[in-house]
N, C-alpha and C. Protein backbone atom coordinates (compact mmCIF):
# COMPACT_ATOMS: atom_id res chain seq x y z
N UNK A 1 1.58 -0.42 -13.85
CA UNK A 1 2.93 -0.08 -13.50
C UNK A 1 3.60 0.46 -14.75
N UNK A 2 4.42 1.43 -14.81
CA UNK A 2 5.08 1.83 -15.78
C UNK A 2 6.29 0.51 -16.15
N UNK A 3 6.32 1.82 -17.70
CA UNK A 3 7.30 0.21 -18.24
C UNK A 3 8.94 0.93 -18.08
N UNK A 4 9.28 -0.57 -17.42
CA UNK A 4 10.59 -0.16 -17.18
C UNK A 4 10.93 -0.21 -15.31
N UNK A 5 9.68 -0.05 -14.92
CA UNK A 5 9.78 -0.24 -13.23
C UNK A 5 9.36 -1.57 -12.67
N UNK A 6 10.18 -2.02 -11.91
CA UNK A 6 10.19 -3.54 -11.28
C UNK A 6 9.55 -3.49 -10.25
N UNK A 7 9.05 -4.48 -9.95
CA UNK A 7 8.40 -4.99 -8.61
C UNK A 7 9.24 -4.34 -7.16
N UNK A 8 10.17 -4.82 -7.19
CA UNK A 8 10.89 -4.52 -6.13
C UNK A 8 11.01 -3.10 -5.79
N UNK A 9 11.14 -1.94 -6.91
CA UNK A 9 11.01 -0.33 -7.18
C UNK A 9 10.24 -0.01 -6.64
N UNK A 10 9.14 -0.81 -7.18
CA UNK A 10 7.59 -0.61 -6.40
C UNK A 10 7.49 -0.57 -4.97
N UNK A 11 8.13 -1.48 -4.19
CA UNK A 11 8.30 -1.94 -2.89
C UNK A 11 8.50 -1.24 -2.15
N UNK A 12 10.03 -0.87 -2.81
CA UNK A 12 10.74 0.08 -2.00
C UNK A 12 10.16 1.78 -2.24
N UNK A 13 9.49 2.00 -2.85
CA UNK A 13 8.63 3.13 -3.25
C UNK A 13 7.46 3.22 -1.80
N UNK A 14 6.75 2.06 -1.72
CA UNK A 14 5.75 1.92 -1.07
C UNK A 14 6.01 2.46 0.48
N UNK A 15 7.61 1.52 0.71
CA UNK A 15 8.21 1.71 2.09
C UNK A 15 8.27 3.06 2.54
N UNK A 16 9.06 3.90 1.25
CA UNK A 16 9.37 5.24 1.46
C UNK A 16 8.13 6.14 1.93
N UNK A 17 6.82 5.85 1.86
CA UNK A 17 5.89 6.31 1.68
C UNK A 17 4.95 5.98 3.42
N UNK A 18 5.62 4.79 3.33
CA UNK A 18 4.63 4.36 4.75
C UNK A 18 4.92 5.92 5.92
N UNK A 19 5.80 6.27 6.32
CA UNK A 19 6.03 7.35 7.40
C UNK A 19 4.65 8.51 6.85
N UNK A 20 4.41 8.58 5.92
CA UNK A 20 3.40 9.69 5.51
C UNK A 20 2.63 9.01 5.72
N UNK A 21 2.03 8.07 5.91
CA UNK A 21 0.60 7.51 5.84
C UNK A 21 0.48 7.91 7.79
N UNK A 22 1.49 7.62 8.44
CA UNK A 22 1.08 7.72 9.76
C UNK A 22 1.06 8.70 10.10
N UNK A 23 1.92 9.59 9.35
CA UNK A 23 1.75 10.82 10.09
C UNK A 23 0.45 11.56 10.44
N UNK A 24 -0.20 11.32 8.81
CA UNK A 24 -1.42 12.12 8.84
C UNK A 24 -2.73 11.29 8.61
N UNK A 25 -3.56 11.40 9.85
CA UNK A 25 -4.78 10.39 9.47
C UNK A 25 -6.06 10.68 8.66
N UNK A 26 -5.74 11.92 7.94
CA UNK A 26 -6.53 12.66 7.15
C UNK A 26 -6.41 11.68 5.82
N UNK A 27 -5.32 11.12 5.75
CA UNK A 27 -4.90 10.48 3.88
C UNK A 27 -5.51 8.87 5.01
N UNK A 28 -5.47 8.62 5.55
CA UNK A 28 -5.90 7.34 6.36
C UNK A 28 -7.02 7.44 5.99
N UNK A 29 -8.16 8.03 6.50
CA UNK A 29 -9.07 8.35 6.65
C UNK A 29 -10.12 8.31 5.21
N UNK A 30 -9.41 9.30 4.15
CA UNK A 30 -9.59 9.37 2.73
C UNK A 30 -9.19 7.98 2.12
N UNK A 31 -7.99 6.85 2.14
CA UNK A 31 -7.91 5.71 1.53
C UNK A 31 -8.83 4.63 2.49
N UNK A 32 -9.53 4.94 3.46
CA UNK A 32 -10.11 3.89 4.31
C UNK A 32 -11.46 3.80 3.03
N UNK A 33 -12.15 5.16 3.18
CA UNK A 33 -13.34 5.72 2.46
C UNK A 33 -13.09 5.07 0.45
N UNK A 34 -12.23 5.23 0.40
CA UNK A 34 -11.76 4.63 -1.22
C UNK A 34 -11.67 3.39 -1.20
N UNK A 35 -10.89 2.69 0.04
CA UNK A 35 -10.98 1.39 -0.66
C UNK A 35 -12.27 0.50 0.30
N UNK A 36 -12.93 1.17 0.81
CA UNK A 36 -14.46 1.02 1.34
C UNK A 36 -15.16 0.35 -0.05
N UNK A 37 -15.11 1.60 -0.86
CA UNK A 37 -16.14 1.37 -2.43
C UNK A 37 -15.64 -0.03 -2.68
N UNK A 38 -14.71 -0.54 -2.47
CA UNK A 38 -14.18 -1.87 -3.12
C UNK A 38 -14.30 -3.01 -2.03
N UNK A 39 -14.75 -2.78 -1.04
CA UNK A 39 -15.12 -3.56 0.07
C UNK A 39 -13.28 -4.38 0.19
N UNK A 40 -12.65 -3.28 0.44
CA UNK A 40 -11.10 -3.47 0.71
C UNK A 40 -11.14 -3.07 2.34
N UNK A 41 -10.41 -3.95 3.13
CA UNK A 41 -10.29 -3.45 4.29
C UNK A 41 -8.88 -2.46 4.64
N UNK A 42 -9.00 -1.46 5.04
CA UNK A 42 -8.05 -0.90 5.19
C UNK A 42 -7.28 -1.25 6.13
N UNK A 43 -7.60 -1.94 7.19
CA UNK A 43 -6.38 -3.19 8.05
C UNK A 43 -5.41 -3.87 7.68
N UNK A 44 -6.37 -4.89 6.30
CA UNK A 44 -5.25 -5.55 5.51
C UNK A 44 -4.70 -5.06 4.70
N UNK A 45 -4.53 -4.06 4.55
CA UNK A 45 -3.61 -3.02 3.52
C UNK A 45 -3.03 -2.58 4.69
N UNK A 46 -2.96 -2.39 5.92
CA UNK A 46 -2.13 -1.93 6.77
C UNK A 46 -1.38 -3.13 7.39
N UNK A 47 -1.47 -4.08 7.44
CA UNK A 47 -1.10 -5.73 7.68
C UNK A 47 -0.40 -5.55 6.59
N UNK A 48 -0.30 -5.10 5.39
CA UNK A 48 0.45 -5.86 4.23
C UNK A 48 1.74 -4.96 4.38
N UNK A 49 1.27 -3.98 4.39
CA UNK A 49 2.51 -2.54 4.57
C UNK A 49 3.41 -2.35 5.79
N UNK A 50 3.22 -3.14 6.69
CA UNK A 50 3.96 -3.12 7.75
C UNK A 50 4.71 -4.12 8.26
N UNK A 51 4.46 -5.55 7.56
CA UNK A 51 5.38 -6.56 7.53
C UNK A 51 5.83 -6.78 6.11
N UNK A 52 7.28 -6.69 6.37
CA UNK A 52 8.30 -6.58 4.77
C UNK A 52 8.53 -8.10 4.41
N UNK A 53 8.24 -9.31 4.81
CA UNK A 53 7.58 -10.40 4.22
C UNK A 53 6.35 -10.60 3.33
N UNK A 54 5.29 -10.34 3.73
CA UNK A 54 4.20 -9.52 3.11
C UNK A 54 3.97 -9.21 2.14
N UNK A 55 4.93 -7.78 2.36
CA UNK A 55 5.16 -6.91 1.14
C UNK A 55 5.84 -7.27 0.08
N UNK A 56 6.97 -8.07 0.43
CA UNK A 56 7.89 -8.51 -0.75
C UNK A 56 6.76 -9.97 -1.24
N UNK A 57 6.04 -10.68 -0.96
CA UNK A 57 5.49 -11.37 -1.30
C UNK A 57 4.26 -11.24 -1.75
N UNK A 58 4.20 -10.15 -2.20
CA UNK A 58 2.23 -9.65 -2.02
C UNK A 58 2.25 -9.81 -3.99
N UNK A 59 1.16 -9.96 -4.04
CA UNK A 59 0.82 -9.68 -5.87
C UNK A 59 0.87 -8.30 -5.97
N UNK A 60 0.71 -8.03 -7.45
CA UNK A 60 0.93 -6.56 -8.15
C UNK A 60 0.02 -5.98 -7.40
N UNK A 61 -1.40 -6.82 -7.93
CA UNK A 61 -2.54 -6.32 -7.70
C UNK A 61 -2.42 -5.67 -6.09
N UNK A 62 -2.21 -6.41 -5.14
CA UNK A 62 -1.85 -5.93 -3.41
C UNK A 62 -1.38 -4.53 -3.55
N UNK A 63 0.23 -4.65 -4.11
CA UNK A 63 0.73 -3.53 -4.42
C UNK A 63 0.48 -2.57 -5.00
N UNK A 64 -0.43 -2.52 -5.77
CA UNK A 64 -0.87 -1.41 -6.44
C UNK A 64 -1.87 -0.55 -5.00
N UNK A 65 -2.66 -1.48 -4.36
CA UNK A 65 -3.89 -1.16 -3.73
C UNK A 65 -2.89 -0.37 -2.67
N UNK A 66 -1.80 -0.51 -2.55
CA UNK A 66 -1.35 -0.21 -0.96
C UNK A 66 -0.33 1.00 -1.49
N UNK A 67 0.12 1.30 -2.93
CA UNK A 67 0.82 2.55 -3.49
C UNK A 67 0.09 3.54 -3.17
């Protein structure tokens, strides 16, 4: 994370971002295949991103995976 940006920045960054992820299942499709290599399920990165309990509670590490 850059220095100087908070958790919460992050969050609300992430949120702004979710409408693009649905739109196009081409970037779906491409982060399913990426976080495959890491034996990441792309469900629970979609579970994490769509309830704002979750999200505000998730570690960096979560957050980073789901930016």
């Amino acid at each position: 994370m850059r220095v100087g940006k908070t958790k919460e920045l992050l969050v609300e960054q992430i949120k702004a971002r979710i409408p693009l992820l649905v739109q196009h299942n081409g970037i779906l499709d491409e982060i399913a295949i990426q976080l495959n290599k890491y034996n990441i399920s792309l469900g629970n990165i979609i579970e994490l991103i769509n309830d704002h309990n979750k999200l505000i509670e998730a570690q960096l590490e979560e957050l980073l995976f789901a930016w």
